[in-house]
N, C-alpha and C. Protein backbone atom coordinates (compact mmCIF):
# COMPACT_ATOMS: atom_id res chain seq x y z
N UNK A 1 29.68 -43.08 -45.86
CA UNK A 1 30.77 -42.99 -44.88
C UNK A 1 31.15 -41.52 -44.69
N UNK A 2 30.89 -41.10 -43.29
CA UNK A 2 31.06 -39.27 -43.22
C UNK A 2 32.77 -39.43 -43.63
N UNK A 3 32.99 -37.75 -43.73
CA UNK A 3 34.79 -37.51 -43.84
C UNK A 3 34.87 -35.89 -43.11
N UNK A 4 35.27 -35.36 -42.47
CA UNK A 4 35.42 -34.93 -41.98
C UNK A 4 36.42 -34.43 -41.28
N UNK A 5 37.00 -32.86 -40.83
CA UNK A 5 37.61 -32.82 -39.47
C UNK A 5 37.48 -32.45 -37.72
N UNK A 6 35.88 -32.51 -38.20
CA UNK A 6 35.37 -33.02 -36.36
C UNK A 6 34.58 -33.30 -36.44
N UNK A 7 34.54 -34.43 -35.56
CA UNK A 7 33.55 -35.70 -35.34
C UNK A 7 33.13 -35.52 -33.43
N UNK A 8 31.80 -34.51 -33.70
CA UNK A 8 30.59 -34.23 -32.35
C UNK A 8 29.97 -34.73 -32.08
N UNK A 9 30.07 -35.40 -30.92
CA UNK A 9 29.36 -36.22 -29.92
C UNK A 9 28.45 -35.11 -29.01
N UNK A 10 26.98 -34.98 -29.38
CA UNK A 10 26.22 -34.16 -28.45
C UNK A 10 25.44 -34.98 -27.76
N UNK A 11 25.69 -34.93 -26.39
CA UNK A 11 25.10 -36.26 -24.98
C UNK A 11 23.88 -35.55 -24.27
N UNK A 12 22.60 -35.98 -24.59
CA UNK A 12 21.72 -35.84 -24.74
C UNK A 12 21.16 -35.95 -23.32
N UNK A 13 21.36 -36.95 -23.10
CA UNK A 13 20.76 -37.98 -21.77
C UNK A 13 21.29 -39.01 -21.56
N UNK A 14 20.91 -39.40 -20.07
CA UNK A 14 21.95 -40.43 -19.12
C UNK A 14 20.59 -41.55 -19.17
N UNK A 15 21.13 -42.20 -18.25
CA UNK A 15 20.39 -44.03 -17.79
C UNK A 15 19.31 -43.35 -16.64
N UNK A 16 19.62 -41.79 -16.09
CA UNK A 16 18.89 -42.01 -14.84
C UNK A 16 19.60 -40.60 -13.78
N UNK A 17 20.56 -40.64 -13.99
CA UNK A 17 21.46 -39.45 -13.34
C UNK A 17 21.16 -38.08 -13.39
N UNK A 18 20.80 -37.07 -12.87
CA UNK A 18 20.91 -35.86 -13.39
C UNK A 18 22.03 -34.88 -13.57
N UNK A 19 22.97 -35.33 -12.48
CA UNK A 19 23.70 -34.29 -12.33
C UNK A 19 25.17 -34.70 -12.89
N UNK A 20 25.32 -36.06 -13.79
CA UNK A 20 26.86 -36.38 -14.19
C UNK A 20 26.33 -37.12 -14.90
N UNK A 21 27.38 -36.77 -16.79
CA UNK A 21 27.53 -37.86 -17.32
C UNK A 21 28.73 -38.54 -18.03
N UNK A 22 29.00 -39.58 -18.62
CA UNK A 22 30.47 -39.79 -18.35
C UNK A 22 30.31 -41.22 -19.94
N UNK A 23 31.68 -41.75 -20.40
CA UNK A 23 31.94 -42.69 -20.89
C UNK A 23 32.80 -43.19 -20.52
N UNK A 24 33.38 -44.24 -21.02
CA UNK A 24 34.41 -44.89 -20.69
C UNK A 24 35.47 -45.18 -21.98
N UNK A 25 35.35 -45.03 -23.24
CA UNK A 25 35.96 -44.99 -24.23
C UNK A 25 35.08 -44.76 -25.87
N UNK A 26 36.55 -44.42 -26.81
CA UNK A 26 35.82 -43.97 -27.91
C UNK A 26 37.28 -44.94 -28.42
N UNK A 27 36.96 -45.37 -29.74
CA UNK A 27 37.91 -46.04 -31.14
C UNK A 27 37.24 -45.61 -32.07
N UNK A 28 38.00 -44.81 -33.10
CA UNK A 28 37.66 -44.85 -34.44
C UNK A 28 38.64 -45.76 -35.33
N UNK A 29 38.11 -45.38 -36.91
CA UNK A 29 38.28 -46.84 -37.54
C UNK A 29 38.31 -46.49 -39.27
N UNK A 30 39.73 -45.98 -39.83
CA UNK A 30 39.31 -45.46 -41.35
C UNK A 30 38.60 -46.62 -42.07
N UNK A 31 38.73 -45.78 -43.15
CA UNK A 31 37.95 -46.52 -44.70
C UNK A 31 37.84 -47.59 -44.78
N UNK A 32 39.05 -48.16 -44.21
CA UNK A 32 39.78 -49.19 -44.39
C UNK A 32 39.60 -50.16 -43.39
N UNK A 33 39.36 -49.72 -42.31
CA UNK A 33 38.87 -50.43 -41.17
C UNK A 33 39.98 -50.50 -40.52
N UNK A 34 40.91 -49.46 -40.43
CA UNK A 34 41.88 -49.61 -39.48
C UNK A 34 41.64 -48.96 -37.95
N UNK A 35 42.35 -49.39 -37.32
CA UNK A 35 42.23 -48.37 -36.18
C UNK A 35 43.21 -47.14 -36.37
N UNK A 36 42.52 -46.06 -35.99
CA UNK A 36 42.92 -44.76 -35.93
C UNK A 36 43.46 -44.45 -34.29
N UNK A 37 44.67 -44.11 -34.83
CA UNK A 37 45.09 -43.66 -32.86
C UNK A 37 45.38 -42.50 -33.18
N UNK A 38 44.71 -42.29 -31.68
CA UNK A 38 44.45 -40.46 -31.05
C UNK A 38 44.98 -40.18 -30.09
N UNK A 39 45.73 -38.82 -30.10
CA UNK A 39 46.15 -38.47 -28.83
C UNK A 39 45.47 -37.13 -28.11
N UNK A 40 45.81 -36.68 -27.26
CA UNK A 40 45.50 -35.51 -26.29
C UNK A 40 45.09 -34.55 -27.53
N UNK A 41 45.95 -34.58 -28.25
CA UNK A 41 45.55 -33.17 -29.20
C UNK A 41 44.08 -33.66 -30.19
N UNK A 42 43.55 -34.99 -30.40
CA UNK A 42 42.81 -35.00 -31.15
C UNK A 42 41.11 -35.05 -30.13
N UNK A 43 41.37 -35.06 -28.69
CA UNK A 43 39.91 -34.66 -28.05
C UNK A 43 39.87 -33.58 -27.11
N UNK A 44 38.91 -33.42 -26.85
CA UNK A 44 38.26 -32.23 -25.99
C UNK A 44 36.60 -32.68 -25.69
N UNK A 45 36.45 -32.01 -24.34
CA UNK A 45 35.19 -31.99 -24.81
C UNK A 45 34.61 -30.60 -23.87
N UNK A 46 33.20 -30.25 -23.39
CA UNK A 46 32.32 -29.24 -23.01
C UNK A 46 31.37 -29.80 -22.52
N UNK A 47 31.46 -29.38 -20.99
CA UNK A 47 32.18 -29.36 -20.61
C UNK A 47 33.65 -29.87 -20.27
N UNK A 48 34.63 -29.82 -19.90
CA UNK A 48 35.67 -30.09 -20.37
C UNK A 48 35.92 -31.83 -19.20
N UNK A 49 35.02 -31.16 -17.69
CA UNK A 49 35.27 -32.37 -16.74
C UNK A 49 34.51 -32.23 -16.09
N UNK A 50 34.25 -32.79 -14.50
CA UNK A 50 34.47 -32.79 -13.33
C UNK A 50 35.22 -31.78 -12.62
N UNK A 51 36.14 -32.22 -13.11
CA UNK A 51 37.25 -30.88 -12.87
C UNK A 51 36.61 -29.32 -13.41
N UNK A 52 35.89 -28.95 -14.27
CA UNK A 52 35.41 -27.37 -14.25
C UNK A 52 34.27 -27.00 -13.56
N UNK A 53 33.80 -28.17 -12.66
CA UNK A 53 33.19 -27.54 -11.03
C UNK A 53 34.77 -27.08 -10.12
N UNK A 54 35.72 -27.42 -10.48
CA UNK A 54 36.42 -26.81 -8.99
C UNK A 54 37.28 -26.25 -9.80
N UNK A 55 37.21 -25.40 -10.77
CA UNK A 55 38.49 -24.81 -11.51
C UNK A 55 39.35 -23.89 -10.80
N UNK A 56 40.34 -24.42 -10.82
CA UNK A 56 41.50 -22.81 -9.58
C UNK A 56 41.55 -23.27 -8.44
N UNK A 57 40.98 -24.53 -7.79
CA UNK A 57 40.80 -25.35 -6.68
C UNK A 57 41.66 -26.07 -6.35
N UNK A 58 42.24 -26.27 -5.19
CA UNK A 58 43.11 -27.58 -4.96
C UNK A 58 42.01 -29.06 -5.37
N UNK A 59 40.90 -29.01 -5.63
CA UNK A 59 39.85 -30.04 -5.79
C UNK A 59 39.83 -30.15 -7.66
N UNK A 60 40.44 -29.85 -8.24
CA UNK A 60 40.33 -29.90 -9.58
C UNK A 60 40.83 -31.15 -10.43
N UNK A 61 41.63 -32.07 -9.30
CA UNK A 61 42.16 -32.77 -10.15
C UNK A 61 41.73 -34.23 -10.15
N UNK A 62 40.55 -33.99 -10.73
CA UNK A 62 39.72 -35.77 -10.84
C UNK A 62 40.61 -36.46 -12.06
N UNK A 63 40.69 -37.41 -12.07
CA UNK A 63 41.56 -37.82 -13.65
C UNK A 63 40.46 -38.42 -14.54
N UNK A 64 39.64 -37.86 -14.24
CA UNK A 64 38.44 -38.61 -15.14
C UNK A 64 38.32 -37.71 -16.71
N UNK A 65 39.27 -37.13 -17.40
CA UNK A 65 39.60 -35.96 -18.30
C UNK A 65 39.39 -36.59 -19.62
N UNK A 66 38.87 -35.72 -20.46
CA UNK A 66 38.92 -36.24 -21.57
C UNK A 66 39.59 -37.15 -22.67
N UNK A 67 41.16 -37.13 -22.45
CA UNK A 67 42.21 -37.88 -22.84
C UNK A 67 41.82 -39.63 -22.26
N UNK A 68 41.26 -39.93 -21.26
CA UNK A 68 40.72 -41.10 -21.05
C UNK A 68 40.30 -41.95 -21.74
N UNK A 69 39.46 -40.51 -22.55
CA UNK A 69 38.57 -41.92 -23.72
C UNK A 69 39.00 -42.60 -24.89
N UNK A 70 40.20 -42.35 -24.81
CA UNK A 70 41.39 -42.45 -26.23
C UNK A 70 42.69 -43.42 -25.13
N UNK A 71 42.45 -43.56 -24.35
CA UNK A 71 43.59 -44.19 -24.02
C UNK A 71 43.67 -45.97 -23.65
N UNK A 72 42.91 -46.50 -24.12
CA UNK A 72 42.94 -47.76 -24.92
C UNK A 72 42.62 -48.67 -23.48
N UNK A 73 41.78 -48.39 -22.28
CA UNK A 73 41.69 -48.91 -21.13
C UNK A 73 40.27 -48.88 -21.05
N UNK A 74 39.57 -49.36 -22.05
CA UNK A 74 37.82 -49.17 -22.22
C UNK A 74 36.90 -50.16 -21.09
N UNK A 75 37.51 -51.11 -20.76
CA UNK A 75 36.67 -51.88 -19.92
C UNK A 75 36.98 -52.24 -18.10
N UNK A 76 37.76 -50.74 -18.07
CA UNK A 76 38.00 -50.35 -16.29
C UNK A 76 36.51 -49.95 -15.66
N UNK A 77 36.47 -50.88 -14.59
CA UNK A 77 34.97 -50.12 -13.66
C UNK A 77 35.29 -49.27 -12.58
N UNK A 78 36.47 -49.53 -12.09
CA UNK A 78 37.11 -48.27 -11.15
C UNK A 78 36.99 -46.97 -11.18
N UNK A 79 37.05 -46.39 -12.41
CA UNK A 79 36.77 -44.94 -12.99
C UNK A 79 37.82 -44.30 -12.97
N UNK A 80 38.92 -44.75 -13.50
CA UNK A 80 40.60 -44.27 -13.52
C UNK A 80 40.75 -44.34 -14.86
N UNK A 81 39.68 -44.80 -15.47
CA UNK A 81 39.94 -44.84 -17.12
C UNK A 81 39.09 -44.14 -18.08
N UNK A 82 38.37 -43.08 -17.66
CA UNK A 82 37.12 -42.66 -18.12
C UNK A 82 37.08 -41.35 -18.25
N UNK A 83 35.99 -40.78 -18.43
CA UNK A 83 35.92 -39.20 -18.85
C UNK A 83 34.57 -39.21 -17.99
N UNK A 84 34.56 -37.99 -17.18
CA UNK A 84 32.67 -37.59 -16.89
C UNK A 84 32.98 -36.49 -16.58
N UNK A 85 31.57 -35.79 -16.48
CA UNK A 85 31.45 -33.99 -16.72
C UNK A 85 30.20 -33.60 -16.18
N UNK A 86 29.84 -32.36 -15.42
CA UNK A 86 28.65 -32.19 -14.95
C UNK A 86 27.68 -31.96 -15.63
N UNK A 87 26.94 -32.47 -15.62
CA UNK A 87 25.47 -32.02 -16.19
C UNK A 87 24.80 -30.79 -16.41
N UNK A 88 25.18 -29.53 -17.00
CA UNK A 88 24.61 -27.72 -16.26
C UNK A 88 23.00 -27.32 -16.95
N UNK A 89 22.81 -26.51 -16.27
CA UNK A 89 21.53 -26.03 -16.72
C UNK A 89 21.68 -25.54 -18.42
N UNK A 90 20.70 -25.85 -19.57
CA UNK A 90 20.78 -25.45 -20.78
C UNK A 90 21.94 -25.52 -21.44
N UNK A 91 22.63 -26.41 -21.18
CA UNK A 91 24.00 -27.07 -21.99
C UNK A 91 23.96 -28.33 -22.20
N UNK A 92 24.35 -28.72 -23.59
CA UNK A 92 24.47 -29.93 -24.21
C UNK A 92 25.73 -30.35 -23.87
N UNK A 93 26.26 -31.20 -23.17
CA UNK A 93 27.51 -32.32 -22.87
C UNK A 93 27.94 -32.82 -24.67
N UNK A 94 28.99 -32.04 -24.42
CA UNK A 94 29.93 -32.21 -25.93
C UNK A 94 31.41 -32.44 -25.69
N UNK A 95 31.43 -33.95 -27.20
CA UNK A 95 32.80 -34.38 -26.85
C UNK A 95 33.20 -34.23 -28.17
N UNK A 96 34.52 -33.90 -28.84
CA UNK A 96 35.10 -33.28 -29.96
C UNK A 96 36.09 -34.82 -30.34
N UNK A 97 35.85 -35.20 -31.29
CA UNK A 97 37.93 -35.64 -31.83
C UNK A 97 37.69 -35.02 -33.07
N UNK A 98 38.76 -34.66 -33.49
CA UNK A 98 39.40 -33.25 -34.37
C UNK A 98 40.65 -34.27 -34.79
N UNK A 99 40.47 -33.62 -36.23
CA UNK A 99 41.39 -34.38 -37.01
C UNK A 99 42.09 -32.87 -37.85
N UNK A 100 43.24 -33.36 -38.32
CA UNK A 100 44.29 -32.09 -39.19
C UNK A 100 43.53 -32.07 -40.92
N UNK A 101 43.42 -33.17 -40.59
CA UNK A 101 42.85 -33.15 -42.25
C UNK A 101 41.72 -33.77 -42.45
N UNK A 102 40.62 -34.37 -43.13
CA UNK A 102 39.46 -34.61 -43.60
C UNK A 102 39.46 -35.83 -43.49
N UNK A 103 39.27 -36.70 -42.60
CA UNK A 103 38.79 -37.92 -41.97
C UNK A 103 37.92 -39.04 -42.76
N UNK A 104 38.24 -40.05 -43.57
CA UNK A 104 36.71 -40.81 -43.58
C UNK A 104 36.83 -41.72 -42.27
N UNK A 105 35.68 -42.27 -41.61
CA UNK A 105 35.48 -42.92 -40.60
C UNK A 105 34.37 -44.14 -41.02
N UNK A 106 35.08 -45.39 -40.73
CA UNK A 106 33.96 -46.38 -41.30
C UNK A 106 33.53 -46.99 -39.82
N UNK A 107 33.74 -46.68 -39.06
CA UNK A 107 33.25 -47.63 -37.64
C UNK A 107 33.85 -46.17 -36.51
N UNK A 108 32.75 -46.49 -35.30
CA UNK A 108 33.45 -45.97 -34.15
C UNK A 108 32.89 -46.60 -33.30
N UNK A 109 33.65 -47.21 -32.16
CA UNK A 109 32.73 -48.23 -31.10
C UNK A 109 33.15 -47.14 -29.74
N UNK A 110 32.19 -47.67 -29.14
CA UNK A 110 31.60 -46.63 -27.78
C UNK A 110 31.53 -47.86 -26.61
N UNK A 111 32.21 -47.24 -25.54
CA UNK A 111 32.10 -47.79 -24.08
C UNK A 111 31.41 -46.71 -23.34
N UNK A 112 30.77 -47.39 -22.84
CA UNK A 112 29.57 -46.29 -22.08
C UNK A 112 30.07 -46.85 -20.96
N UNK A 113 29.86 -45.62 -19.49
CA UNK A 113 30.22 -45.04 -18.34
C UNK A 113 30.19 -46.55 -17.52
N UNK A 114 31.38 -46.86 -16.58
CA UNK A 114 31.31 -48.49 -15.91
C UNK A 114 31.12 -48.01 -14.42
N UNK A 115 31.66 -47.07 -13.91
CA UNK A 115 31.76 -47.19 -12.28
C UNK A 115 30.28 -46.71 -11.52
N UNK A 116 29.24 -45.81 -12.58
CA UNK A 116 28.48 -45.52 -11.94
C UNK A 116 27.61 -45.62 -13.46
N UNK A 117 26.90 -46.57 -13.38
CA UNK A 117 25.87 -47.07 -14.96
C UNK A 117 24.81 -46.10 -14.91
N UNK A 118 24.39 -45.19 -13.95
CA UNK A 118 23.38 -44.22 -14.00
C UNK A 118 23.76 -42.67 -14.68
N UNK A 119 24.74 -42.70 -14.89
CA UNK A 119 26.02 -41.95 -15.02
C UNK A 119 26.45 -42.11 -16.71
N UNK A 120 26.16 -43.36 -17.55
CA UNK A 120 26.23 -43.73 -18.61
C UNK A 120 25.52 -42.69 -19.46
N UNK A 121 26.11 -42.73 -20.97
CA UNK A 121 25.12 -41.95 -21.97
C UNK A 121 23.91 -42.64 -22.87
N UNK A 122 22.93 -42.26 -23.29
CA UNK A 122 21.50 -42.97 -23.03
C UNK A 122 21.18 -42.03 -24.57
N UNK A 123 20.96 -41.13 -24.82
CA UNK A 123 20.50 -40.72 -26.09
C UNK A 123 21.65 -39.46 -26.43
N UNK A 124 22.18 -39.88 -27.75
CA UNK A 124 23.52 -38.99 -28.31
C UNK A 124 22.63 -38.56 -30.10
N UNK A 125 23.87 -37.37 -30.43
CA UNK A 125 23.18 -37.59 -31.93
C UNK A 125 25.23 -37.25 -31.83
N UNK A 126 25.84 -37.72 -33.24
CA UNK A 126 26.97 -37.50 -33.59
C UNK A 126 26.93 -36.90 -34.98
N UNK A 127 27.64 -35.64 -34.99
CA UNK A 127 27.49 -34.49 -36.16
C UNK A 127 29.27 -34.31 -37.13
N UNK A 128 29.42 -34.31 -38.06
CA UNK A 128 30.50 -34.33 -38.22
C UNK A 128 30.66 -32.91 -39.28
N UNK A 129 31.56 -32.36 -39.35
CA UNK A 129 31.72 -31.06 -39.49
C UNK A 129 30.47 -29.94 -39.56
N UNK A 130 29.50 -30.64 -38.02
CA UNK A 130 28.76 -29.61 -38.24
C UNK A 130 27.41 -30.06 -38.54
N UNK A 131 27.34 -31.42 -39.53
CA UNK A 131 25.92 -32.18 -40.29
C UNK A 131 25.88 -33.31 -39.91
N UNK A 132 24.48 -33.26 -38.96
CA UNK A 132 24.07 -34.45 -38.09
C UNK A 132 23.82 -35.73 -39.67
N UNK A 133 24.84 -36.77 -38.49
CA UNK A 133 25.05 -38.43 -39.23
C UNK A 133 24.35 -39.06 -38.58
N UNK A 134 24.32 -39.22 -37.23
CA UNK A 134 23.85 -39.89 -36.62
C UNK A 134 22.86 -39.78 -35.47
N UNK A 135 22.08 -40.91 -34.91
CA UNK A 135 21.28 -40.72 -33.40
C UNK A 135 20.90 -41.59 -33.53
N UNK A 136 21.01 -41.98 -31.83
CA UNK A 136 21.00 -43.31 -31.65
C UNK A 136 20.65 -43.53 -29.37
N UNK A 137 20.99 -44.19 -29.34
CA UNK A 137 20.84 -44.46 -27.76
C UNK A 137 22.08 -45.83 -27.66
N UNK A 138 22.31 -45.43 -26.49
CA UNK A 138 23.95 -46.63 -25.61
C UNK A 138 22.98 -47.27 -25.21
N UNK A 139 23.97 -48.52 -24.84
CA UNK A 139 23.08 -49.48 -24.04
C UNK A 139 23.68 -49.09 -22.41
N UNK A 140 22.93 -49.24 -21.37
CA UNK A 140 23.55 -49.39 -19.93
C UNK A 140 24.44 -50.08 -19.38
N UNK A 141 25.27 -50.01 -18.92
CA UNK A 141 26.13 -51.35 -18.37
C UNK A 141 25.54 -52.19 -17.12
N UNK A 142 25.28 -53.04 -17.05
CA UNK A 142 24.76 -53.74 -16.16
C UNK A 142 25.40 -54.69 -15.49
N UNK A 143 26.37 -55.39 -15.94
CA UNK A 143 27.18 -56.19 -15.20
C UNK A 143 28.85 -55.50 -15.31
N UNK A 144 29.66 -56.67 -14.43
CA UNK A 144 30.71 -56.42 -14.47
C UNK A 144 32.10 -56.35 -15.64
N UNK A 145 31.62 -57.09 -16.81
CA UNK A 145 32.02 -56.50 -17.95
C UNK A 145 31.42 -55.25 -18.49
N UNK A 146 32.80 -54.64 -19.67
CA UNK A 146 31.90 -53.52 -20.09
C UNK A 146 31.93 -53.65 -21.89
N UNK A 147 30.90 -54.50 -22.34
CA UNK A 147 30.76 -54.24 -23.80
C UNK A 147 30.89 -52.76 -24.40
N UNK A 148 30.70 -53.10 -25.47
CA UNK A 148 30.82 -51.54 -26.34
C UNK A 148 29.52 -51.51 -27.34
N UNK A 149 29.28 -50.77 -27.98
CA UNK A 149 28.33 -50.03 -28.91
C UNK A 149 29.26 -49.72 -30.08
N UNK A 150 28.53 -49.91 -31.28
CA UNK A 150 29.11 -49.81 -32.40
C UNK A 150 27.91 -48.85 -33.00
N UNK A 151 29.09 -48.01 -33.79
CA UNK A 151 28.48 -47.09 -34.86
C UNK A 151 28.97 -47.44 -36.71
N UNK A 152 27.67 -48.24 -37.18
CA UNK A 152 28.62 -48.73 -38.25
C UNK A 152 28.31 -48.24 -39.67
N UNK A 153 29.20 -47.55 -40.24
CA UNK A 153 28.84 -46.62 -41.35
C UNK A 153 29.52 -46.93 -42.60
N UNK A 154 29.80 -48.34 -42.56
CA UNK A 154 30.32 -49.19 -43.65
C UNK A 154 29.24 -50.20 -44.08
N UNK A 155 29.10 -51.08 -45.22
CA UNK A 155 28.82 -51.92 -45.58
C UNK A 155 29.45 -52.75 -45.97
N UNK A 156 30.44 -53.09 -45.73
CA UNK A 156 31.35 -53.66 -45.79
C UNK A 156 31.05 -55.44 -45.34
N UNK A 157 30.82 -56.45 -45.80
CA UNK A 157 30.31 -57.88 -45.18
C UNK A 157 31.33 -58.30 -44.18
N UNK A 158 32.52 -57.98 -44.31
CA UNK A 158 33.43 -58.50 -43.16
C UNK A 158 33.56 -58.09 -41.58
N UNK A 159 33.05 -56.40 -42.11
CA UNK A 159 32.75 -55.11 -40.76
C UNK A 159 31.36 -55.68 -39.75
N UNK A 160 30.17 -55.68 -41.33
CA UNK A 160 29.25 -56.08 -40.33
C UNK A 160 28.58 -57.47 -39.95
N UNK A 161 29.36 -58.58 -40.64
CA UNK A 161 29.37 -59.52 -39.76
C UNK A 161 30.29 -59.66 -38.65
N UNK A 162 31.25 -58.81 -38.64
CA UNK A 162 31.88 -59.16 -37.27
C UNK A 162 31.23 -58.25 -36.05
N UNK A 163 30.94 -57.44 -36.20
CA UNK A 163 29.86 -56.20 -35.36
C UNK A 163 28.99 -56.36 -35.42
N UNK A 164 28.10 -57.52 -35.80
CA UNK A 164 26.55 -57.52 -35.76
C UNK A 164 26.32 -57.68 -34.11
N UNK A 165 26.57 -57.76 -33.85
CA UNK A 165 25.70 -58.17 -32.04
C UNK A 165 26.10 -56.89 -31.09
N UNK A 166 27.06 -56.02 -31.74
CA UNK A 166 27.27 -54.65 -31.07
C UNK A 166 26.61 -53.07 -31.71
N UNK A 167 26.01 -53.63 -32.87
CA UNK A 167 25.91 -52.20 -33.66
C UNK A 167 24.50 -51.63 -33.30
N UNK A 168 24.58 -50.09 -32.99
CA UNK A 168 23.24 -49.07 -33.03
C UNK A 168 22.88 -49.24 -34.01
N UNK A 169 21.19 -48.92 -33.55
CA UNK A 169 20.28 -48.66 -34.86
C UNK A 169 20.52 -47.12 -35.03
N UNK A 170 20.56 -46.38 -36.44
CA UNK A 170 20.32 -44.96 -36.58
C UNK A 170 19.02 -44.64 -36.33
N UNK A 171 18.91 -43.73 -35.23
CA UNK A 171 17.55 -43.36 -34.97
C UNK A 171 16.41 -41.95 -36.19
N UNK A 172 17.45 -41.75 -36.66
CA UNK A 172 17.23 -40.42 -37.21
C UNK A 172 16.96 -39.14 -36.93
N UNK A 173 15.86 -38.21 -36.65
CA UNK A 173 15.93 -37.33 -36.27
C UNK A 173 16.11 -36.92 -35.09
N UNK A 174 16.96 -35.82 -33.92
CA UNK A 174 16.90 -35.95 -32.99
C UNK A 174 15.72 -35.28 -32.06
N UNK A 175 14.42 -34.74 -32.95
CA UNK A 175 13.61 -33.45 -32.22
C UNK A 175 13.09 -34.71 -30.87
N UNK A 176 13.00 -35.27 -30.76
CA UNK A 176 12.21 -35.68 -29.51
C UNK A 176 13.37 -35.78 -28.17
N UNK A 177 14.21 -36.19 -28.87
CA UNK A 177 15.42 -36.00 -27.95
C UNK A 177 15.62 -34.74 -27.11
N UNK A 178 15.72 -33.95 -28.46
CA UNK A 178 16.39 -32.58 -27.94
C UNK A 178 14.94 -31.85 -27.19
N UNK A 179 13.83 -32.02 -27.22
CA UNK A 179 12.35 -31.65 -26.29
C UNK A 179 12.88 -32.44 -24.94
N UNK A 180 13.00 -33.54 -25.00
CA UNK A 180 13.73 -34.85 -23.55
C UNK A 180 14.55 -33.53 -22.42
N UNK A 181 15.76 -33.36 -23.65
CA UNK A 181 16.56 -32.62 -22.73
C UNK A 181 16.43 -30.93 -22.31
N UNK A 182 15.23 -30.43 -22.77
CA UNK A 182 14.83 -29.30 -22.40
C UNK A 182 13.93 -29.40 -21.24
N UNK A 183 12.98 -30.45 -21.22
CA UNK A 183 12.59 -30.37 -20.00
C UNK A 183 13.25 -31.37 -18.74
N UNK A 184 14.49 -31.74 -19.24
CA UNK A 184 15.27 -32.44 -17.86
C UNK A 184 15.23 -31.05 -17.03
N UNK A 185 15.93 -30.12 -17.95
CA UNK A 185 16.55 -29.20 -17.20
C UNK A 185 15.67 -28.46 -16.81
N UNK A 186 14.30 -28.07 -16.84
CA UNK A 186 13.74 -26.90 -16.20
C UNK A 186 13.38 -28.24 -14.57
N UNK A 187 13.79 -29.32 -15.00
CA UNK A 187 13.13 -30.23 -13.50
C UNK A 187 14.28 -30.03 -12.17
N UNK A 188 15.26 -30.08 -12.45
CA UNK A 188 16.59 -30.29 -11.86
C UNK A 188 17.46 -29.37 -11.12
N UNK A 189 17.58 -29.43 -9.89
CA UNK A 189 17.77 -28.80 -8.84
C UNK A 189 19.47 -28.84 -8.65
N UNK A 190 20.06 -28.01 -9.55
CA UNK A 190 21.36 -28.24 -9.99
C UNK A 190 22.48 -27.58 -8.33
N UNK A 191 21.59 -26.91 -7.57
CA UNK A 191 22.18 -26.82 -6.52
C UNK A 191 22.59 -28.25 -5.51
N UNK A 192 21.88 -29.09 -5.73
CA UNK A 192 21.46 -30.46 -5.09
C UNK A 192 22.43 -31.24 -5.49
N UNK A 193 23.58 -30.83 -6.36
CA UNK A 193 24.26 -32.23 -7.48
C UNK A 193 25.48 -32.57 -5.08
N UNK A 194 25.36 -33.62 -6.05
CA UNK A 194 26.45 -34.64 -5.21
C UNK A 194 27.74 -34.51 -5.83
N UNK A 195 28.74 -34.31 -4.54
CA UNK A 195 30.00 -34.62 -5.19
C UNK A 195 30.51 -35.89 -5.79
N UNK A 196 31.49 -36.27 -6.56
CA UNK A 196 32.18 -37.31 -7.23
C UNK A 196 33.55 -37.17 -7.10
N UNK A 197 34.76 -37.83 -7.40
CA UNK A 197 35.92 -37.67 -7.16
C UNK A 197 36.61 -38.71 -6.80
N UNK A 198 37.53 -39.28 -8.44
CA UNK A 198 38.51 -40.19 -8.04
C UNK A 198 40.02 -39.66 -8.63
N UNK A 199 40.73 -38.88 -7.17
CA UNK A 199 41.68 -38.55 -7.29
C UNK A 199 42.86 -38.69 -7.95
N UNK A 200 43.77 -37.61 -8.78
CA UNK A 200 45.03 -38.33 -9.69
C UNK A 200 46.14 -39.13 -8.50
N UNK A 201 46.06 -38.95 -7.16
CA UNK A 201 46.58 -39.69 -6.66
C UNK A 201 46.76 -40.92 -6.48
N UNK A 202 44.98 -41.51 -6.57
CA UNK A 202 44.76 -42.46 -6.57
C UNK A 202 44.59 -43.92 -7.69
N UNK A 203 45.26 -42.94 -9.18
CA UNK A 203 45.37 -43.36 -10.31
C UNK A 203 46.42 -44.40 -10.02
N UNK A 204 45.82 -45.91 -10.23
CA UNK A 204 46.73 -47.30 -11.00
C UNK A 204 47.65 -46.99 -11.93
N UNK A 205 48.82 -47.83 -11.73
CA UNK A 205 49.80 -47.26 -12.53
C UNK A 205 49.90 -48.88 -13.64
């Protein structure tokens, strides 16, 4: 069971998309199997949005922001509940939760991207202060529910019989991955990306 005070999500590759990738929620889960609640101060990510294509812009304000993925609305397909970020040349899509003090984490379940499934995350490795734990691949969303993905780092019989039908396999090393995402990018015509944009105006209350 890692312990830690940051827990790195490096997003490897999408379902299909080049130019955006996105989730729809993160839960972590101590020792204990509790749920851990997070606020604004415990994520970030890098790019940070959507929003740091139009930084200083009246166009900056997609609400698709990192704070999304912590805010307990995991199975919205609208995209008012989510996080996504552009895709850039020779940058790894990184998402942070940061803790004050040294973390154990026995579970973290993952909602992958609902409004645009091409757009979903597809091969991740998750590093925690630094020393890769994990790698693995999301599943796609395909219908109009949005299951989740489990990361399960307990043995616990109660954890993983109740998570058996959601949990990743650990893939182990990430070198084939990280070759994947070196040659996305020498393919990809980053002038070409399409806009996206679901306005804070247009945020459900």
């Amino acid at each position: 069971m890692p312990n830690g005070f940051i827990y790195e999500f490096q997003l490897h590759s999408t379902h299909g998309d080049a130019y955006y990738i996105g989730l729809n929620g993160l839960e972590f889960y101590d020792e204990h199997g509790e749920f851990i609640g997070l606020t604004e101060q415990n994520i970030a990510a890098y790019p940070h949005s959507v929003n740091s294509l139009n930084s200083g812009t009246d166009n900056d304000n997609d609400v698709r922001t990192p704070d999304k993925l912590i805010d307990g609305e995991n199975d919205e397909i609208d995209g008012t509940h989510c996080w996504i970020a552009p895709i850039l040349a020779n940058v790894i899509n990184r998402i942070f939760v940061i803790f004050d003090r040294p973390t154990s984490v026995s579970m973290i379940k993952i909602w992958n991207y609902a409004k645009t499934p091409n757009r979903g995350v597809r091969e991740f490795s998750l590093l925690v202060d630094d020393l890769l734990v994990w790698t693995g691949i999301l599943d796609k969303i395909d219908e109009k529910q949005v299951p989740f993905n489990t990361i399960l780092f307990s043995d616990e019989r109660i954890l993983t019989e109740h998570e058996k039908q959601s949990v990743l396999e650990n893939k182990g090393s990430p070198d084939n991955i990280s070759s994947q995402t070196s040659n996305r990018d020498q393919t990809v015509d980053y002038s070409q990306r399409p806009t996206t944009s679901v306005p804070r105006n247009n945020k459900r209350r």
